[in-house]
Every structure is written in C-alpha cells, then in structure tokens.
N, C-alpha and C. Protein backbone atom coordinates (compact mmCIF):
# COMPACT_ATOMS: atom_id res chain seq x y z
N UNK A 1 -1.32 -70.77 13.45
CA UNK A 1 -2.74 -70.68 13.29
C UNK A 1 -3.07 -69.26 12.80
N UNK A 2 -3.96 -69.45 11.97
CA UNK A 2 -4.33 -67.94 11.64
C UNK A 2 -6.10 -67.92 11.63
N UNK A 3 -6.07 -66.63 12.30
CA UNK A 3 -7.42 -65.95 12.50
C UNK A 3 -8.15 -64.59 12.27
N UNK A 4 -9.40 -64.93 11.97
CA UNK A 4 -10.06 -63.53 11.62
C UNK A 4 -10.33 -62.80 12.16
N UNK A 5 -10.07 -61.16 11.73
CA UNK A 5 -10.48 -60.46 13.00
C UNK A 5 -10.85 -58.76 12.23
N UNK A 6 -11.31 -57.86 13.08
CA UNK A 6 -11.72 -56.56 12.79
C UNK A 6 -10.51 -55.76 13.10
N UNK A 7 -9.98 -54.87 12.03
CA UNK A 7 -9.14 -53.39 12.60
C UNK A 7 -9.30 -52.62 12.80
N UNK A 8 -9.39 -52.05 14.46
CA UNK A 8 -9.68 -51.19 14.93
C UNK A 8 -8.60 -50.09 15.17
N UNK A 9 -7.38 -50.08 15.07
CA UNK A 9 -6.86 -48.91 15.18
C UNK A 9 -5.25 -49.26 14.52
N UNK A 10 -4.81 -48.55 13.93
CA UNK A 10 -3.57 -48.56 13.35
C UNK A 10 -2.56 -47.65 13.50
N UNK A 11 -1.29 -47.62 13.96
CA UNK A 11 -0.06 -47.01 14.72
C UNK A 11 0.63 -46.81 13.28
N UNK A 12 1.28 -45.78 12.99
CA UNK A 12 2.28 -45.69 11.92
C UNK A 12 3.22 -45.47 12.02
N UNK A 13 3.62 -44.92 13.02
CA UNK A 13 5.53 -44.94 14.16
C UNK A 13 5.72 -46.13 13.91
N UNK A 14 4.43 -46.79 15.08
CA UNK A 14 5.19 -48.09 15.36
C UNK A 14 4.82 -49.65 14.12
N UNK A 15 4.02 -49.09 13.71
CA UNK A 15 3.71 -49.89 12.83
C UNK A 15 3.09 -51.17 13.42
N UNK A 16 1.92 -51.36 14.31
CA UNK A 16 1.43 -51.91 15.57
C UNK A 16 -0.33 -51.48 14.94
N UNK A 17 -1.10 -52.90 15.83
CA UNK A 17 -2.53 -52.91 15.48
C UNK A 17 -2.92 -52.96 16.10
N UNK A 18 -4.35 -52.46 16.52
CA UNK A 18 -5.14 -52.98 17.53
C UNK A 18 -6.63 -53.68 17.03
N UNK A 19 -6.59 -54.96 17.11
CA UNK A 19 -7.46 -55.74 16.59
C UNK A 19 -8.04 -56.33 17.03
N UNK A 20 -9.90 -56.31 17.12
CA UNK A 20 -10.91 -57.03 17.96
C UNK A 20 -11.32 -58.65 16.89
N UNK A 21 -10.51 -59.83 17.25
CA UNK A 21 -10.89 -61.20 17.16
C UNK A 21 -12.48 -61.45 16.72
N UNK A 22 -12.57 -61.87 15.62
CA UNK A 22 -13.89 -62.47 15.09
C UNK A 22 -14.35 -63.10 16.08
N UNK A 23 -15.48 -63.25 16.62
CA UNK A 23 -16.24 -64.41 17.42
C UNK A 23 -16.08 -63.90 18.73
N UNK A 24 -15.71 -62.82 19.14
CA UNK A 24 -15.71 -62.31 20.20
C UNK A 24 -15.81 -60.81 20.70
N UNK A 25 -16.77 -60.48 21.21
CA UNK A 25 -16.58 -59.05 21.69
C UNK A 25 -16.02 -58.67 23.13
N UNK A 26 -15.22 -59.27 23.29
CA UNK A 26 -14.28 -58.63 24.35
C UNK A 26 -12.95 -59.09 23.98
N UNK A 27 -12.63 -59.78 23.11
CA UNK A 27 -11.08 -60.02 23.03
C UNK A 27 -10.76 -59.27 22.03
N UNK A 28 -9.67 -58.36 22.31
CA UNK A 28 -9.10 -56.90 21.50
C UNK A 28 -7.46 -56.98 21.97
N UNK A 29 -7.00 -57.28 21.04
CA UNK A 29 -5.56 -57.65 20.68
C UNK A 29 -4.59 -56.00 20.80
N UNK A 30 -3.73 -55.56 21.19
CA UNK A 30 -3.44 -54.26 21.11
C UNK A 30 -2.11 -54.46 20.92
N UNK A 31 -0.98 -53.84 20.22
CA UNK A 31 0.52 -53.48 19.86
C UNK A 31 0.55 -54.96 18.79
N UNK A 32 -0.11 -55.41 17.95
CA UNK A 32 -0.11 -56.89 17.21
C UNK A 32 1.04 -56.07 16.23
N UNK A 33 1.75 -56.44 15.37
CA UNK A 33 2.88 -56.02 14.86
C UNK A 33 1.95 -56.44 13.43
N UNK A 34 2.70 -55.57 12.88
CA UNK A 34 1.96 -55.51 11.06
C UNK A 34 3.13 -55.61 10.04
N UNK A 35 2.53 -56.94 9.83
CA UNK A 35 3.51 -56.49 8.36
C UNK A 35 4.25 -55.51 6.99
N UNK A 36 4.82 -55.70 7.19
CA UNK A 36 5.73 -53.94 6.23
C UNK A 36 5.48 -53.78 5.31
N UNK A 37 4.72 -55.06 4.42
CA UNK A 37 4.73 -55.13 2.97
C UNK A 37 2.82 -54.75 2.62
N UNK A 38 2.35 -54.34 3.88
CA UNK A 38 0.90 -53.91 3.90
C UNK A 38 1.10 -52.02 4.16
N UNK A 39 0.53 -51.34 2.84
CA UNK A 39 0.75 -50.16 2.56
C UNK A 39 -0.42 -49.74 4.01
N UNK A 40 0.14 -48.35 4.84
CA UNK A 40 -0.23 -47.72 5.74
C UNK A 40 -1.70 -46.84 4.87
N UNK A 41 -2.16 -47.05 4.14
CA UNK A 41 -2.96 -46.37 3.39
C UNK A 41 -4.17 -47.31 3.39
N UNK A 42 -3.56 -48.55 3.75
CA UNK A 42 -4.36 -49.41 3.73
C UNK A 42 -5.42 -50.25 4.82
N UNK A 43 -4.54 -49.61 5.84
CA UNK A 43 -4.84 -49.85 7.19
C UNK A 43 -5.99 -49.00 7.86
N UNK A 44 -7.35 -49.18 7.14
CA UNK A 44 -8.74 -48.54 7.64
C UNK A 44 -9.00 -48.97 8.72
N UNK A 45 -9.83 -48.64 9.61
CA UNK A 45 -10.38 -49.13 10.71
C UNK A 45 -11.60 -49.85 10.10
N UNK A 46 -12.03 -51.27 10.77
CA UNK A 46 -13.23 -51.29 10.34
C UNK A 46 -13.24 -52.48 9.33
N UNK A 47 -11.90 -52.52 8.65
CA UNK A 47 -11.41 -53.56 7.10
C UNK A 47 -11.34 -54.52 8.18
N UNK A 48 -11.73 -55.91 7.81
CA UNK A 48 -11.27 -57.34 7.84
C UNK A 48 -9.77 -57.64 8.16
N UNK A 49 -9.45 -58.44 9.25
CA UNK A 49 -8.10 -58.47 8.70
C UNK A 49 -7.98 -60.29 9.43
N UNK A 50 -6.40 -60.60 8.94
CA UNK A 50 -5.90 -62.17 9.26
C UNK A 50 -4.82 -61.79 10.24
N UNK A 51 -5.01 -62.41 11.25
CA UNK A 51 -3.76 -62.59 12.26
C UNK A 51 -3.25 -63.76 12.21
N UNK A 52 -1.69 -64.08 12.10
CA UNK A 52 -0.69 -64.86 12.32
C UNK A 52 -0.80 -65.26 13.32
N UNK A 53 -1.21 -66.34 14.19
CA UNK A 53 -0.32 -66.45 15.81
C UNK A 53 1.04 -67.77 15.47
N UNK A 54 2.15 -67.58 16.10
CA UNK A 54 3.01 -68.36 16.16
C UNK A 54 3.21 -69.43 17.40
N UNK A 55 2.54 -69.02 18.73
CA UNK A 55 2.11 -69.57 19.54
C UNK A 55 0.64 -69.20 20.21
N UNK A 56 0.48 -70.87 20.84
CA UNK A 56 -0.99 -70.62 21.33
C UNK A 56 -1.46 -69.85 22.76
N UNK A 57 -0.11 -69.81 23.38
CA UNK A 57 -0.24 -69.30 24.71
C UNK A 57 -0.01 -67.75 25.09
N UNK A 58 1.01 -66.98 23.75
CA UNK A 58 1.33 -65.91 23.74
C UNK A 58 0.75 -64.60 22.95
N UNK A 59 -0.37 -64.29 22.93
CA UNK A 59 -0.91 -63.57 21.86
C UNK A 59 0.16 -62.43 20.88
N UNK A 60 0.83 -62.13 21.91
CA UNK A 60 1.87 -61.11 21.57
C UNK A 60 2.67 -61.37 20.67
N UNK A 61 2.67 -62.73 20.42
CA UNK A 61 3.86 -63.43 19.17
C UNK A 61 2.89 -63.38 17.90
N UNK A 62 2.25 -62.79 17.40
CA UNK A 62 1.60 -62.78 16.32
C UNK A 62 1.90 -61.75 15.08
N UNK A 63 0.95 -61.78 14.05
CA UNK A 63 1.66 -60.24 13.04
C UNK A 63 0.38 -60.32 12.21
N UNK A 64 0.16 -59.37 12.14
CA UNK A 64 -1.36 -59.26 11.05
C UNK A 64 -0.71 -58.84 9.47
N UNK A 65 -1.30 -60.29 8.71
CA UNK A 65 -0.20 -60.47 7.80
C UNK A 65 -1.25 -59.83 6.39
N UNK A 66 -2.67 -59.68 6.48
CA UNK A 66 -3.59 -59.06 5.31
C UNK A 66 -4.89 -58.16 5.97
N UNK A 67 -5.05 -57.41 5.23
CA UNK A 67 -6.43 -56.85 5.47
C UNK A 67 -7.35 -56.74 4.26
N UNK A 68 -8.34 -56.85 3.89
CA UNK A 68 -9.40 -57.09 2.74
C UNK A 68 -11.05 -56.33 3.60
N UNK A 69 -11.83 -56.36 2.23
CA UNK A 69 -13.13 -55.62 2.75
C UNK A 69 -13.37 -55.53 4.23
C-alpha cells in the first residue's frame, strides 16, 4: 500500500525520515528508511512525499520511495 504524507525531517548518516501521514495530525512516522536513488538535496522539509508500506501491522517495514512539491 502506498501513502501520502509530509517530510518533516531528513537524516543523511542514516539515510532515515521522519514523516507526518496525510489525514492525520498525530501520526508521525520516525527512522522510515529512504530510498538511495532519491538525491539528499532533495529531501526538503515540508515537500510531499509517498510511503511504501509492505505490511499493514508494522509501520517500520516501509521506505519513502518519492518526494514532489
């Protein structure tokens, strides 16, 4: 399943997101793993982004696979 969401903070060690879920103001996703092939230049706070989940029960299994406006 994939979902929309806001980027709020971006790790460049770890290459890790912290992302507040469209449709909700209290669900804020933190260490979401980012895809490698998304330039660190690109990673604004604030940009749009798509989260991957691979399961429905584990948020942690996910990867934020784009970010746009």
């Amino acid at each position: 399943m994939i979902k929309r969401g806001e980027l709020k903070s971006f790790n460049s060690t770890t290459y890790t997101a912290s992302v507040q879920m469209s449709g909700s103001l209290a669900v804020w996703l933190d260490g979401i793993a980012v895809a490698r092939n998304i330039a660190s230049a690109e990673m604004v706070p604030g940009r749009r982004c798509a989260v991957l989940f691979f399961s429905d029960t584990d948020p942690k299994d996910s990867v934020l696979v784009a970010v746009y406006v």
